[in-house]
C-alpha atoms as a PDB file:
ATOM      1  CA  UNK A   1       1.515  -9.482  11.893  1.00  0.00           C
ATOM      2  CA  UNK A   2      -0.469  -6.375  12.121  1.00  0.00           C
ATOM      3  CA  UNK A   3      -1.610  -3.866   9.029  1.00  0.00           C
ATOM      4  CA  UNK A   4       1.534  -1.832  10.367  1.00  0.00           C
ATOM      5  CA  UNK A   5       4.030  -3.755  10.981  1.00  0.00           C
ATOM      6  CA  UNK A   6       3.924  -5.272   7.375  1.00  0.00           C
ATOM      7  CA  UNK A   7       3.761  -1.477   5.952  1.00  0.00           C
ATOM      8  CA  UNK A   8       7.155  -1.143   8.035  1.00  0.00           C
ATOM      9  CA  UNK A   9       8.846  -3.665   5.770  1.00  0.00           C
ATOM     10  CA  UNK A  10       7.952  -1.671   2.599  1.00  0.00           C
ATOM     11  CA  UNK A  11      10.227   1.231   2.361  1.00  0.00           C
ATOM     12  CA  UNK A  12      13.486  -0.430   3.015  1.00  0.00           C
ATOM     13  CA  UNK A  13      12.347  -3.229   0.134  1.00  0.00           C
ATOM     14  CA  UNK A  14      11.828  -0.068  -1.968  1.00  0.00           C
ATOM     15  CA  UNK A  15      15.473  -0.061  -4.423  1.00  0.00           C
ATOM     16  CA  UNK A  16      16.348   3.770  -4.381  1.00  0.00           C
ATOM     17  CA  UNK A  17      18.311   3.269  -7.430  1.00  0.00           C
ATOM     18  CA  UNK A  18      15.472   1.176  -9.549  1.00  0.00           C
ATOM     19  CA  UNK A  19      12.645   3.367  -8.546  1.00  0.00           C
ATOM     20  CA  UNK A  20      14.929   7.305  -9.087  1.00  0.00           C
ATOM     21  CA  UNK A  21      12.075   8.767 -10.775  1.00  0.00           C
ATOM     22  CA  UNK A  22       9.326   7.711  -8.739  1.00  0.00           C
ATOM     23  CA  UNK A  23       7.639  10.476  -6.984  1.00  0.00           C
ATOM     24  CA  UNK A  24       4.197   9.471  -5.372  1.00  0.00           C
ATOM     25  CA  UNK A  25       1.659   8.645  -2.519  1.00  0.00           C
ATOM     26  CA  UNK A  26      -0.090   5.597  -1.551  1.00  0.00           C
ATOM     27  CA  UNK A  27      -2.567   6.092   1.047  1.00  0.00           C
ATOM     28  CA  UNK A  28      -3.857   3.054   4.008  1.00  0.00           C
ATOM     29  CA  UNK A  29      -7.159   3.654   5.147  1.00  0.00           C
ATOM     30  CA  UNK A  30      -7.692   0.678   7.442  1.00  0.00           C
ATOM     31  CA  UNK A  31     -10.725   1.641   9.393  1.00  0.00           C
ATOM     32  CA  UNK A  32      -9.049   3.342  12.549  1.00  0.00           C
ATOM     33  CA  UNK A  33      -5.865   2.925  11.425  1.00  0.00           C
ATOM     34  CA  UNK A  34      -4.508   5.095   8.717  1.00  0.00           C
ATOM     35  CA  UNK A  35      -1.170   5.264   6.694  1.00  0.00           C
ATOM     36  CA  UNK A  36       0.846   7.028   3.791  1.00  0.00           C
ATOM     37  CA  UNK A  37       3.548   5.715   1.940  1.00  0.00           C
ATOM     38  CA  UNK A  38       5.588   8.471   0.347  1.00  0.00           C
ATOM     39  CA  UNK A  39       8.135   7.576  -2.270  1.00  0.00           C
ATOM     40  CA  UNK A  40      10.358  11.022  -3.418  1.00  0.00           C
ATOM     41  CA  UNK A  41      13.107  10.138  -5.998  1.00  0.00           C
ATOM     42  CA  UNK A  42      12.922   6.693  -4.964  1.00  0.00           C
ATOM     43  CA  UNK A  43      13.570   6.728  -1.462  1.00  0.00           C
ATOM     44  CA  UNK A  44      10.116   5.409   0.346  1.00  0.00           C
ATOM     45  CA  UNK A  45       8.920   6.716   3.343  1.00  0.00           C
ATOM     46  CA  UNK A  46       5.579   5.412   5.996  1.00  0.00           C
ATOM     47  CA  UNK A  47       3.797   7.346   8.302  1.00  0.00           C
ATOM     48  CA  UNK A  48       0.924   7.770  10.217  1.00  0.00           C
ATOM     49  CA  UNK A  49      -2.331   9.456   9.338  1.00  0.00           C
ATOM     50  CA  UNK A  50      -2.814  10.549   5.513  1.00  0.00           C
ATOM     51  CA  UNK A  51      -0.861  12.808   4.073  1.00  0.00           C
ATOM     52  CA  UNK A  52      -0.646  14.640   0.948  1.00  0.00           C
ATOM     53  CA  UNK A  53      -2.243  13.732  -2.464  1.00  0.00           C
ATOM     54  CA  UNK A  54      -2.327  10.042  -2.934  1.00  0.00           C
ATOM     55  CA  UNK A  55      -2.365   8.522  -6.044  1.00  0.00           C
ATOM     56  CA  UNK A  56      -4.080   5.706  -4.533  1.00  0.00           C
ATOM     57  CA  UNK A  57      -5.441   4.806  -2.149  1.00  0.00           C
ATOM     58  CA  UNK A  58      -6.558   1.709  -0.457  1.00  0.00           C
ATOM     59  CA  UNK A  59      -9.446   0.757   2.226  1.00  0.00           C
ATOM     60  CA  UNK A  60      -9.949  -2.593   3.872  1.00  0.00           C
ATOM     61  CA  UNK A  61     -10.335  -3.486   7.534  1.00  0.00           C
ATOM     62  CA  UNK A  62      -6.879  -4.160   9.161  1.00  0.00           C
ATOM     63  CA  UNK A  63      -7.519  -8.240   9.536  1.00  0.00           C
ATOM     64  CA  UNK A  64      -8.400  -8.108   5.880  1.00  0.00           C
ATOM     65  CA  UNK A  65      -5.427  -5.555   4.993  1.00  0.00           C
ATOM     66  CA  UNK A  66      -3.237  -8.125   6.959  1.00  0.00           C
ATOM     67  CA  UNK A  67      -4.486 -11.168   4.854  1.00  0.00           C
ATOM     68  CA  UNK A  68      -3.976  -9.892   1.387  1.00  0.00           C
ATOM     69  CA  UNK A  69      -0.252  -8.345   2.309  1.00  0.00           C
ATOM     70  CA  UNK A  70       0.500 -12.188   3.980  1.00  0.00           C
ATOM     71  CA  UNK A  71      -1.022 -13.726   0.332  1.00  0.00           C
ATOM     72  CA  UNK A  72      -3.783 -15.440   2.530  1.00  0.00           C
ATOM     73  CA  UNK A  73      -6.336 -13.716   0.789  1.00  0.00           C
ATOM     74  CA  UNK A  74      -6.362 -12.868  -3.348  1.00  0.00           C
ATOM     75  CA  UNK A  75      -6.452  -9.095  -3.746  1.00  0.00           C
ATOM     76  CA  UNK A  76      -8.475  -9.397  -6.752  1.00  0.00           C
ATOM     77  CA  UNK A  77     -11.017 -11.731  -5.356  1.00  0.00           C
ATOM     78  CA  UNK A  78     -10.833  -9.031  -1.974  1.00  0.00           C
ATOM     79  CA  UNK A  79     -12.044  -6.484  -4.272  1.00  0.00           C
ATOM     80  CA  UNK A  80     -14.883  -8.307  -6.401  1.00  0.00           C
ATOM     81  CA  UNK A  81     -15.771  -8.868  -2.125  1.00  0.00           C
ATOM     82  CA  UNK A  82     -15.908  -5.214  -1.737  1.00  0.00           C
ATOM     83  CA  UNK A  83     -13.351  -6.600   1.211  1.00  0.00           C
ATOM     84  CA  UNK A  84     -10.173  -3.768  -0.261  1.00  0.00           C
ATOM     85  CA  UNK A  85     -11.359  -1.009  -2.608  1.00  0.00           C
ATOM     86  CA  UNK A  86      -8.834   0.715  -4.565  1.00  0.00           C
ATOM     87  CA  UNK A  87      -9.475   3.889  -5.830  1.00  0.00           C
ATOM     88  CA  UNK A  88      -7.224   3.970  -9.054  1.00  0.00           C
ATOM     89  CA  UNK A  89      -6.563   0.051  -9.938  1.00  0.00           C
ATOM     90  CA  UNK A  90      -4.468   0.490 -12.872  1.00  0.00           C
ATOM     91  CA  UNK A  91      -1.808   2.734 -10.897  1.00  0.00           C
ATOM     92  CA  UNK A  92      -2.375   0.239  -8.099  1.00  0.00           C
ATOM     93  CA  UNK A  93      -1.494  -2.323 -10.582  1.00  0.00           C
ATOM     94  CA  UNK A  94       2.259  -0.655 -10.992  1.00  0.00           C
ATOM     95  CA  UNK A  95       2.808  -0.580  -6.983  1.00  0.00           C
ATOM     96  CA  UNK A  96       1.682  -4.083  -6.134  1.00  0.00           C
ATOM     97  CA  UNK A  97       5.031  -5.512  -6.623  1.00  0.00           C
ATOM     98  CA  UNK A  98       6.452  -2.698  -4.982  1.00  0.00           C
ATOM     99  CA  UNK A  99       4.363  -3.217  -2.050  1.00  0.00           C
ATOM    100  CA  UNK A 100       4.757  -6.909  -1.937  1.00  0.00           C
ATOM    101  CA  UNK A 101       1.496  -7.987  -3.211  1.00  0.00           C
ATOM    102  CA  UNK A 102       2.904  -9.962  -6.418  1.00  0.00           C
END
């Protein structure tokens, strides 16, 4: 599985109903590879490059990206690693189940 083919199977996971209010931007920035997840009134949305005001946004390599979406790798122990850096971990905290992670 590659960094984007695993961000592919986020926004149809994403319930439209359960998430109604959710307005926001997650941002990928996997080396040369780069990514937004957009999620307006619940409905989720990925695309290439990043767009917009993210409010957060994540860096790893894509092999490491790959590991921690796939649970081979512990996103917590990634970041102690300096292997994924988050820029705001307590809103990351609230997507991580969205995204899969938990």
């Amino acid at each position: 599985m590659t960094a984007r083919e695993f961000l592919e199977t986020v926004p149809p996971k994403v319930d439209a109903e359960e998430n109604k209010d959710l307005n926001t931007a997650l941002h990928f920035d996997l080396e040369d590879e780069q990514y937004t997840i957009t999620v307006k009134d619940g409905v989720a949305e990925l695309s290439d490059g990043l767009n917009g005001e993210s409010e957060v946004t994540l860096k790893a390599s894509p092999e490491n990206f790959v590991k921690i979406a796939s649970g081979d790798m512990n996103p917590m122990t990634a970041m102690m690693f300096g292997k994924l850096k988050v820029s705001n971990p307590g809103a990351m905290m609230k997507y991580a189940k969205l995204l899969g992670f938990m």
